[in-house]
Protein backbone atom coordinates (compact mmCIF):
# COMPACT_ATOMS: atom_id res chain seq x y z
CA UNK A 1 0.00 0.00 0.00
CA UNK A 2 2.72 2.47 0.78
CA UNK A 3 5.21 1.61 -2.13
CA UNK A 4 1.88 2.45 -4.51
CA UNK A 5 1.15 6.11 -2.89
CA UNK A 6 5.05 6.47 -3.20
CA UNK A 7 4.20 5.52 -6.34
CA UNK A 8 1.77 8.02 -7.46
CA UNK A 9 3.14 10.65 -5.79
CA UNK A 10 6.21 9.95 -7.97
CA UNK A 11 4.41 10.09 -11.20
CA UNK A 12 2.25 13.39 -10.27
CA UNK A 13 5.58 14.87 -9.60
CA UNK A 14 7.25 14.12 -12.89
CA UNK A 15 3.57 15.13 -14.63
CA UNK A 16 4.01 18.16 -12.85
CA UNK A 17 7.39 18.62 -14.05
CA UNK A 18 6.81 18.36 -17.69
CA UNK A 19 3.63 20.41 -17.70
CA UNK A 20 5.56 23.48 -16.27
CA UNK A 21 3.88 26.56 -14.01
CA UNK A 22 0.56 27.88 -14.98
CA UNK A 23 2.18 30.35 -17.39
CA UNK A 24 4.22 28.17 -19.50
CA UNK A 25 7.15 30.19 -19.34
CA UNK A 26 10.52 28.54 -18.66
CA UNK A 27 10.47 24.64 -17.77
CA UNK A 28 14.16 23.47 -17.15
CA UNK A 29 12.96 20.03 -17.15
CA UNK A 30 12.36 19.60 -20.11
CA UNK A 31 15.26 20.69 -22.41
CA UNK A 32 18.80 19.17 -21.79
CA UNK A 33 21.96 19.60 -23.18
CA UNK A 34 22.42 16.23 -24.41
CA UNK A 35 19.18 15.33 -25.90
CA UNK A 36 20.53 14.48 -29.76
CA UNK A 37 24.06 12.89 -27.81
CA UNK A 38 23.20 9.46 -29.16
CA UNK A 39 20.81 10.29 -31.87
CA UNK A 40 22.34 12.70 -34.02
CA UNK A 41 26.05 13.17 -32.40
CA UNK A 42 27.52 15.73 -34.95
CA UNK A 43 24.88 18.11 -34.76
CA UNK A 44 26.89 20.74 -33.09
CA UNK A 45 30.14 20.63 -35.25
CA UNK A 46 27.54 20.32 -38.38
CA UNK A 47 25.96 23.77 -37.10
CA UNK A 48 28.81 25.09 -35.99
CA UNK A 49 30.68 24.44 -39.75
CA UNK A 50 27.48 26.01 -41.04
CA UNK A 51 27.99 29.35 -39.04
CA UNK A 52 31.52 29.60 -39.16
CA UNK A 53 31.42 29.50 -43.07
CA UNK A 54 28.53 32.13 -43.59
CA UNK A 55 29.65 34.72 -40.39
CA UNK A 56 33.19 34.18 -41.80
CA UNK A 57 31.95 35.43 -45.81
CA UNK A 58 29.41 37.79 -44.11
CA UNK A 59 30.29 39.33 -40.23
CA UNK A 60 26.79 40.79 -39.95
CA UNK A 61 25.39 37.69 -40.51
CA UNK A 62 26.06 36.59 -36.83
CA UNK A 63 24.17 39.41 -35.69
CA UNK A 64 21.45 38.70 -37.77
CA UNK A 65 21.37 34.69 -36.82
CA UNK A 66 21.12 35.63 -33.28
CA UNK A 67 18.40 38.40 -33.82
CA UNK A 68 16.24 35.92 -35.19
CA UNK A 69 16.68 33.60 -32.15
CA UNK A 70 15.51 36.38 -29.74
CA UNK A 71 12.39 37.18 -32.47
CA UNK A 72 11.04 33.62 -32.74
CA UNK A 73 11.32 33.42 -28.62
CA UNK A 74 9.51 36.22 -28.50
CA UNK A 75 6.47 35.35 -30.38
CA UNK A 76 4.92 32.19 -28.14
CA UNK A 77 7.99 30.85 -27.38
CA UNK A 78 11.01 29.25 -29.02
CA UNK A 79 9.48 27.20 -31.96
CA UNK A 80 11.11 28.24 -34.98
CA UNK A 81 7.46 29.63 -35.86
CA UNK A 82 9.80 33.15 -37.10
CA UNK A 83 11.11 30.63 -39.80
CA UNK A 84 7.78 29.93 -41.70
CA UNK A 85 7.12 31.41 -45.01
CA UNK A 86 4.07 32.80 -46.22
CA UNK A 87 2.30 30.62 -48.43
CA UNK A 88 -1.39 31.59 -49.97
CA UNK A 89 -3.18 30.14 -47.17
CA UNK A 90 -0.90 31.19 -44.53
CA UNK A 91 0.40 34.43 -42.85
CA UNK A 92 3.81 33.71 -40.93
CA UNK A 93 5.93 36.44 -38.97
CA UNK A 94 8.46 37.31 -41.48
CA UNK A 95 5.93 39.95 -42.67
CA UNK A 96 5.13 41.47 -39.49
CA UNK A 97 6.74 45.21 -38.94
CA UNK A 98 9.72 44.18 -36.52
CA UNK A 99 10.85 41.48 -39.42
CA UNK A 100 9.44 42.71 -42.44
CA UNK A 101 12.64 44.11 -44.84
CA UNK A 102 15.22 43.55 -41.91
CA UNK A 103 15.17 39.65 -40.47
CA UNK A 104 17.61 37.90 -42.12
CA UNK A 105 19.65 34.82 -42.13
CA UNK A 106 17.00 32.24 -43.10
CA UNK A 107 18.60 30.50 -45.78
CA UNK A 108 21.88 30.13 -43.38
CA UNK A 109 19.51 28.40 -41.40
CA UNK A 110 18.10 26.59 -44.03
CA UNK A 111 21.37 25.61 -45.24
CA UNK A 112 22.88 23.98 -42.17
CA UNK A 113 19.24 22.09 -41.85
CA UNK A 114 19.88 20.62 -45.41
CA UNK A 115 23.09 19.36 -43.94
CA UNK A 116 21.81 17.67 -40.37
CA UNK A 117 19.39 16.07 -42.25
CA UNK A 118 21.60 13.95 -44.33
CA UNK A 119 23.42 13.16 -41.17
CA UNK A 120 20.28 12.61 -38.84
CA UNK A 121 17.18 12.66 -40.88
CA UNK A 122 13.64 13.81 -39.02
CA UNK A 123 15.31 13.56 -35.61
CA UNK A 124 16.57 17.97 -34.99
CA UNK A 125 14.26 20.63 -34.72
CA UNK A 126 14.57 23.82 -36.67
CA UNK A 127 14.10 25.28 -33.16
CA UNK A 128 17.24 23.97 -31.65
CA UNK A 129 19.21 25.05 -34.96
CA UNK A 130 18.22 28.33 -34.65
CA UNK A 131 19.14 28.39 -30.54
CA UNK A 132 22.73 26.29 -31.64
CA UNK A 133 23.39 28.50 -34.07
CA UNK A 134 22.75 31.89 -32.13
CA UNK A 135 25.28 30.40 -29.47
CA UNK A 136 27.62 30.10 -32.42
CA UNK A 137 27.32 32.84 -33.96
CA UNK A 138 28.55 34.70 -30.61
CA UNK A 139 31.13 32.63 -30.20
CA UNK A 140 32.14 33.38 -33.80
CA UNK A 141 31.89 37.16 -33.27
CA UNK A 142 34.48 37.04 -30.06
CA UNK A 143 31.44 36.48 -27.28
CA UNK A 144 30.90 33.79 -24.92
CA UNK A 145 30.07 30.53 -25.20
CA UNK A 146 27.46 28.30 -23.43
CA UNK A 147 25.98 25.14 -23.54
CA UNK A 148 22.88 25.29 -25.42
CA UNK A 149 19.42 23.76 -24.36
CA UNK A 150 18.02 21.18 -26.56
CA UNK A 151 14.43 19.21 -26.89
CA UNK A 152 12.62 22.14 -28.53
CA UNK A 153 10.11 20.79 -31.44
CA UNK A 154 9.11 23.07 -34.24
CA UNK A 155 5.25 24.62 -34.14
CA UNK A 156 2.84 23.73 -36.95
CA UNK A 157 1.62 27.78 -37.10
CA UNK A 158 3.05 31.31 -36.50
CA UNK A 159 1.27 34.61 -35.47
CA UNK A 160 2.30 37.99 -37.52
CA UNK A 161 -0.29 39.46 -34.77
CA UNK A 162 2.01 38.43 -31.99
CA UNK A 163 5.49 39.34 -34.27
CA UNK A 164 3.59 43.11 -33.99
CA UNK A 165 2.56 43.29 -30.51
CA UNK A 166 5.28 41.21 -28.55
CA UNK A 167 8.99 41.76 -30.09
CA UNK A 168 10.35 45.03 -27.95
CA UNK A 169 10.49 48.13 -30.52
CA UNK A 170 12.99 50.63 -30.42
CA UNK A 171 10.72 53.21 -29.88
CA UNK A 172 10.02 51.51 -26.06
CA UNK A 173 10.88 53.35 -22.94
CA UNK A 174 12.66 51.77 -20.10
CA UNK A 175 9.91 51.27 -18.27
CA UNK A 176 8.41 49.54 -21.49
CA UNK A 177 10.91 46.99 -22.17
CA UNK A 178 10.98 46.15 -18.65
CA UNK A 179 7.48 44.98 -18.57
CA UNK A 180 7.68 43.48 -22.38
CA UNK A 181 10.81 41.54 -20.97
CA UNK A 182 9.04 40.70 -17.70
CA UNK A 183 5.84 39.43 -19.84
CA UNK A 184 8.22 36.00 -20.92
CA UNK A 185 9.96 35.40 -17.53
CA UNK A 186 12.86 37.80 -18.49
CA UNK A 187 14.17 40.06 -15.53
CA UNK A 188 15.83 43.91 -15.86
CA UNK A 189 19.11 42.43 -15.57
CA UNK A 190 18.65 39.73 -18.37
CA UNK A 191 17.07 42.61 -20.18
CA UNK A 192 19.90 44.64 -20.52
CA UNK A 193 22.65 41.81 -20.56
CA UNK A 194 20.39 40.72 -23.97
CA UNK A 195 20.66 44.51 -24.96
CA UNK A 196 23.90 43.94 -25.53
CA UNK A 197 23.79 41.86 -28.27
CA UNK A 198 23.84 45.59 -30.38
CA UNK A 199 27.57 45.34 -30.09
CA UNK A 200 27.26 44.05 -33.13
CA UNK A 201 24.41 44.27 -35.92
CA UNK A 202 23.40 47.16 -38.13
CA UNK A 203 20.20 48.64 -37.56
CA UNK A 204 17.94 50.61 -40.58
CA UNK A 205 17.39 54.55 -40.42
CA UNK A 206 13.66 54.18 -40.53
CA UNK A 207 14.63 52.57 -36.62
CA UNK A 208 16.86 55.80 -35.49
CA UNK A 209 16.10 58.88 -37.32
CA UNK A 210 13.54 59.98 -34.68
CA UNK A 211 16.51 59.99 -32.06
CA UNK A 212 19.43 61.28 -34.02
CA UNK A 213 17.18 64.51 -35.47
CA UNK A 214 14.66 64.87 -32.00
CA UNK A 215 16.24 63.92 -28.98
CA UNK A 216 18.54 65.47 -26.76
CA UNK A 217 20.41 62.86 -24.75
CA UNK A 218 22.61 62.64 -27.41
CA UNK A 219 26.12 63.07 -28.53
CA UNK A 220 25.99 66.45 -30.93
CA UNK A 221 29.16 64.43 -33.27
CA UNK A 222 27.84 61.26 -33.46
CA UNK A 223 24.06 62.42 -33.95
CA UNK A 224 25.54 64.29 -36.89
CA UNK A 225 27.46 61.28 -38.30
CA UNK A 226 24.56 59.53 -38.47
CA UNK A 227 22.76 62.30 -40.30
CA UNK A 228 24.63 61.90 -43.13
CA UNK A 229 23.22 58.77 -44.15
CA UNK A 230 19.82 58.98 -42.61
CA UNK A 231 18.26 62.13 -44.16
CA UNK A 232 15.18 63.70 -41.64
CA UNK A 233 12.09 62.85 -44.44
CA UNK A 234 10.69 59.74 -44.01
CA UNK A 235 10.51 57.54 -47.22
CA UNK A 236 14.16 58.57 -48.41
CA UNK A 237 16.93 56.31 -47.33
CA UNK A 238 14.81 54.47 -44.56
CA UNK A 239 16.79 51.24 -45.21
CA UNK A 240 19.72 52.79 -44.91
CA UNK A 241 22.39 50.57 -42.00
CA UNK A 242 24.70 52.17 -39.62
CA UNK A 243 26.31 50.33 -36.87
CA UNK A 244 24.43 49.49 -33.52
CA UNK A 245 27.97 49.80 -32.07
CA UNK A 246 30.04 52.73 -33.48
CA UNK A 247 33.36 50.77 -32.55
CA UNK A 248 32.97 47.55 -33.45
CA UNK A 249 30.41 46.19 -35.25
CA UNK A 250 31.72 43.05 -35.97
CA UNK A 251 32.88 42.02 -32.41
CA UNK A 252 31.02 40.82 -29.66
CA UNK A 253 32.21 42.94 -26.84
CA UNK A 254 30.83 45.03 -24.25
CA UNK A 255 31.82 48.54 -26.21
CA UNK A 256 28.01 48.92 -26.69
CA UNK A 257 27.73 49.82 -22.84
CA UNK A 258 30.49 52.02 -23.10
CA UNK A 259 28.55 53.52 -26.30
CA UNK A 260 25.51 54.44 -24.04
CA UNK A 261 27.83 56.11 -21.34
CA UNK A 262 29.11 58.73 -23.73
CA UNK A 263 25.54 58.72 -25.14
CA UNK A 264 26.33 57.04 -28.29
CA UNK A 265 23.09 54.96 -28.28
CA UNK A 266 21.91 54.05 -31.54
CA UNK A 267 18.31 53.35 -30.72
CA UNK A 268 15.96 55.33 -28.81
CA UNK A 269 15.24 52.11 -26.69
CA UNK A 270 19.16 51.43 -26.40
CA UNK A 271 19.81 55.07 -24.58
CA UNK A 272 17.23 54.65 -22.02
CA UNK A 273 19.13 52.11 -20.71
CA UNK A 274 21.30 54.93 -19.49
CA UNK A 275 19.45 57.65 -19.15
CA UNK A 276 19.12 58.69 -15.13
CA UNK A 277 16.70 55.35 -14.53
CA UNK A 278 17.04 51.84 -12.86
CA UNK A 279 19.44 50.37 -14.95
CA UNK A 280 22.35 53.11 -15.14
CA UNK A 281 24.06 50.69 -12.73
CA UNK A 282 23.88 47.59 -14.57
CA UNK A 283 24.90 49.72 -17.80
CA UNK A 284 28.12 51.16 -15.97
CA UNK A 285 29.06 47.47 -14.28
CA UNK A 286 29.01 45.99 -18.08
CA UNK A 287 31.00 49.16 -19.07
CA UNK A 288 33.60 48.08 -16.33
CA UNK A 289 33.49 44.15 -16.06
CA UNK A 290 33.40 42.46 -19.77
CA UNK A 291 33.45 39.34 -17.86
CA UNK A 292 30.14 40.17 -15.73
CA UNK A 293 28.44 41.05 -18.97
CA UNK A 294 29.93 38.28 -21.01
CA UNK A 295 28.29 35.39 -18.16
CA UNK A 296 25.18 37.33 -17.53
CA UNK A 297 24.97 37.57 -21.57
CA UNK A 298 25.29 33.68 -21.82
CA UNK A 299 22.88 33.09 -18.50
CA UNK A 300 20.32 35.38 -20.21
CA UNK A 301 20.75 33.65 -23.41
CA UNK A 302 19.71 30.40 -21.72
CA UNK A 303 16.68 31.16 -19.71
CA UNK A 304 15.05 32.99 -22.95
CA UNK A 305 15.76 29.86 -24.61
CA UNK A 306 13.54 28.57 -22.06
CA UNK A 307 10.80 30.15 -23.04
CA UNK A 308 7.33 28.00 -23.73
CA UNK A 309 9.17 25.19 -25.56
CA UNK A 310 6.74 22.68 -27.52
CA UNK A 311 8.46 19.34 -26.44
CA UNK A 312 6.96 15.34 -26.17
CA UNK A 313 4.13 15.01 -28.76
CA UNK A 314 3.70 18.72 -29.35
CA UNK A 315 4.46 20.47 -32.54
CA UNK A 316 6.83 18.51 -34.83
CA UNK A 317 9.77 17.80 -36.43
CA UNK A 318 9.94 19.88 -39.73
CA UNK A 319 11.72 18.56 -43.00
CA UNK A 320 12.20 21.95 -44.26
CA UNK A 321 12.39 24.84 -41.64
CA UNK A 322 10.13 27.23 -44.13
CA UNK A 323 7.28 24.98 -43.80
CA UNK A 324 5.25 22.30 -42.10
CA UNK A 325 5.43 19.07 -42.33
C-alpha cells in the first residue's frame, strides 16, 4: 500500500514537471543539453561548420542569426514559428513590422538544416538550430560561449499578430521593455545583458532617425554622423544601415555599454538604458566588467531559450524549416 502512494506521488511529480507553471514560461525540465548525444552526435560541429562559413563570408550575418533567435522566442515561445514562409493560405511572422525588410539569415539556417538532415534525418528541430546557431554565432563574433538547451520541437503555425505586438520596438521606454521583458519570464538584468547583443548588428534609419534629429540625450558628433546617411524625411533612405555599435560592429564585446555612457546609443530604446533610470548601474558594471556582462549575456541567453518550448508530442519535427510538415 505504501510503495503504490510512493508511487503516485512519484508520477504526479514528474507530470508536474513536464507540464511546467501555470504560465508556461521557462520549464528546465524539459530541455537538456544532451538530448541528440546518441541520436544525431555531430549536430553541433555540423551547425557550428554552417555558421563559421557564412559569419566568416558575411560578419553581420552573426548578428542577424542571433536576432532571429531572440524574435522567434519572443512570439509564443522558441518554436522556430519566425522561420515559416508565407504561403497563400498562410500568414507567418516574417511579414510582421519588426521582421518585415530587416530579419535575415534564413537560408543560413536553411542551409545547415539541409546538412543535419543527411546526417540525422527527421530527428533535430529547426528550433534547436536556430538556438545552436545563435550560441555560435557569438562565439564566432568574439562572445561567450554556453551550452545550449536542446528538446525544442518546431510549431505547426506562427502569429504575424504576436510578431507586432510582442517583439520590444525601439521606440520603447525603459519602463516599457521592462514589462515586455518581464511578460516572458525575463528580468531587468537579463534585459539589458540581452541589450547587448547591439555590439554588433546594423540597424535601418527608418529605426533611429527619430533619435538622431529629435532627442537630446545625445552626442551632438555622433548624432551628426549619423545624419549623413539617414536624411530627416521619411521615405528617403529608410533602409539605410549604420552600426548598432560605433566601434565595433563586428565584435562581440561590451563597447556597446560604453557607447551608451558617452551617449552614443543608436536606438531610442538602447539610450534609455542609461538615461538617469534603474538600470544606469547595470549599464556602468558591463561598461567596467566584460566578464560580468559576457556570463550574464550567456545566462540570459539560456533562460530565454527557455521560453514555452513545444516538447513530447507537441508540434513537430519539420523537414524543411520554411514549412510544415
Amino acid at each position: 500500500m505504501a510503495s503504490n502512494q510512493f508511487i503516485s506521488i512519484l508520477v504526479l511529480v514528474v507530470t508536474l514537471l513536464l507540464q511546467g507553471d501555470h504560465n508556461n514560461n521557462i520549464v528546465e525540465a524539459q530541455l537538456t543539453t544532451n538530448f541528440y548525444s546518441t541520436s544525431c552526435p555531430n549536430l553541433l560541429s555540423t551547425v557550428k561548420s554552417g555558421v563559421k562559413s557564412a559569419v566568416s563570408s558575411q560578419p553581420r550575418m552573426g548578428a542577424s542569426i542571433l536576432r532571429l533567435f531572440f524574435h522567434d522566442c519572443f512570439v509564443n515561445g522558441c518554436d522556430g514559428s519566425i522561420l515559416l514562409d508565407d504561403t497563400s493560405s498562410f500568414t507567418g511572422e516574417q511579414n510582421a513590422g519588426p521582421n518585415r525588410n530587416s530579419a535575415r539569415g534564413f537560408t543560413v539556417i536553411d542551409n545547415i538544416k539541409s546538412a543535419v538532415e543527411k546526417a540525422c534525418p527527421g530527428v533535430v528541430s529547426c528550433a534547436d538550430i536556430l538556438a545552436i546557431a545563435a550560441r555560435d554565432s557569438v562565439v564566432q563574433l568574439g562572445g561567450p560561449n554556453w551550452n545550449v538547451k536542446v528538446g525544442r520541437r518546431d510549431a505547426k503555425t506562427a502569429s504575424q499578430a504576436a510578431a507586432n505586438s510582442k517583439i520590444p520596438a525601439p521606440t520603447m521606454s525603459l519602463s516599457q521593455l521592462v514589462s515586455s521583458f518581464s511578460a516572458v519570464g525575463l528580468s531587468t538584468r537579463d534585459m539589458v545583458a540581452l541589450s547587448g547583443a547591439h555590439t554588433i548588428g546594423q540597424s535601418r534609419c527608418t529605426n533611429f532617425r527619430a533619435r538622431i534629429y529629435n532627442e537630446t540625450n545625445i552626442n551632438s558628433g555622433f548624432a551628426t554622423l549619423r545624419q549623413r546617411s539617414c536624411p530627416r524625411a521619411a521615405g528617403s533612405g529608410d533602409g539605410n544601415l549604420a552600426p548598432l555599435d560605433i566601434n565595433s560592429a563586428t565584435s562581440f564585446d561590451n563597447s556597446y555599454f560604453k557607447n551608451l555612457m558617452a551617449q552614443r546609443g543608436l536606438l531610442h530604446s538602447d539610450q534609455v538604458l542609461f538615461n538617469g533610470g534603474s538600470t544606469d548601474s547595470i549599464v556602468r558594471g558591463y561598461s567596467n566588467s566584460p566578464s560580468s556582462f559576457n556570463s550574464d549575456f550567456a545566462a540570459a541567453m539560456i533562460k530565454m531559450g527557455d521560453i514555452s518550448p513545444l516538447t513530447g508530442s507537441s508540434g513537430e519535427i519539420r523537414k524543411v524549416c520554411g514549412r510544415t510538415n
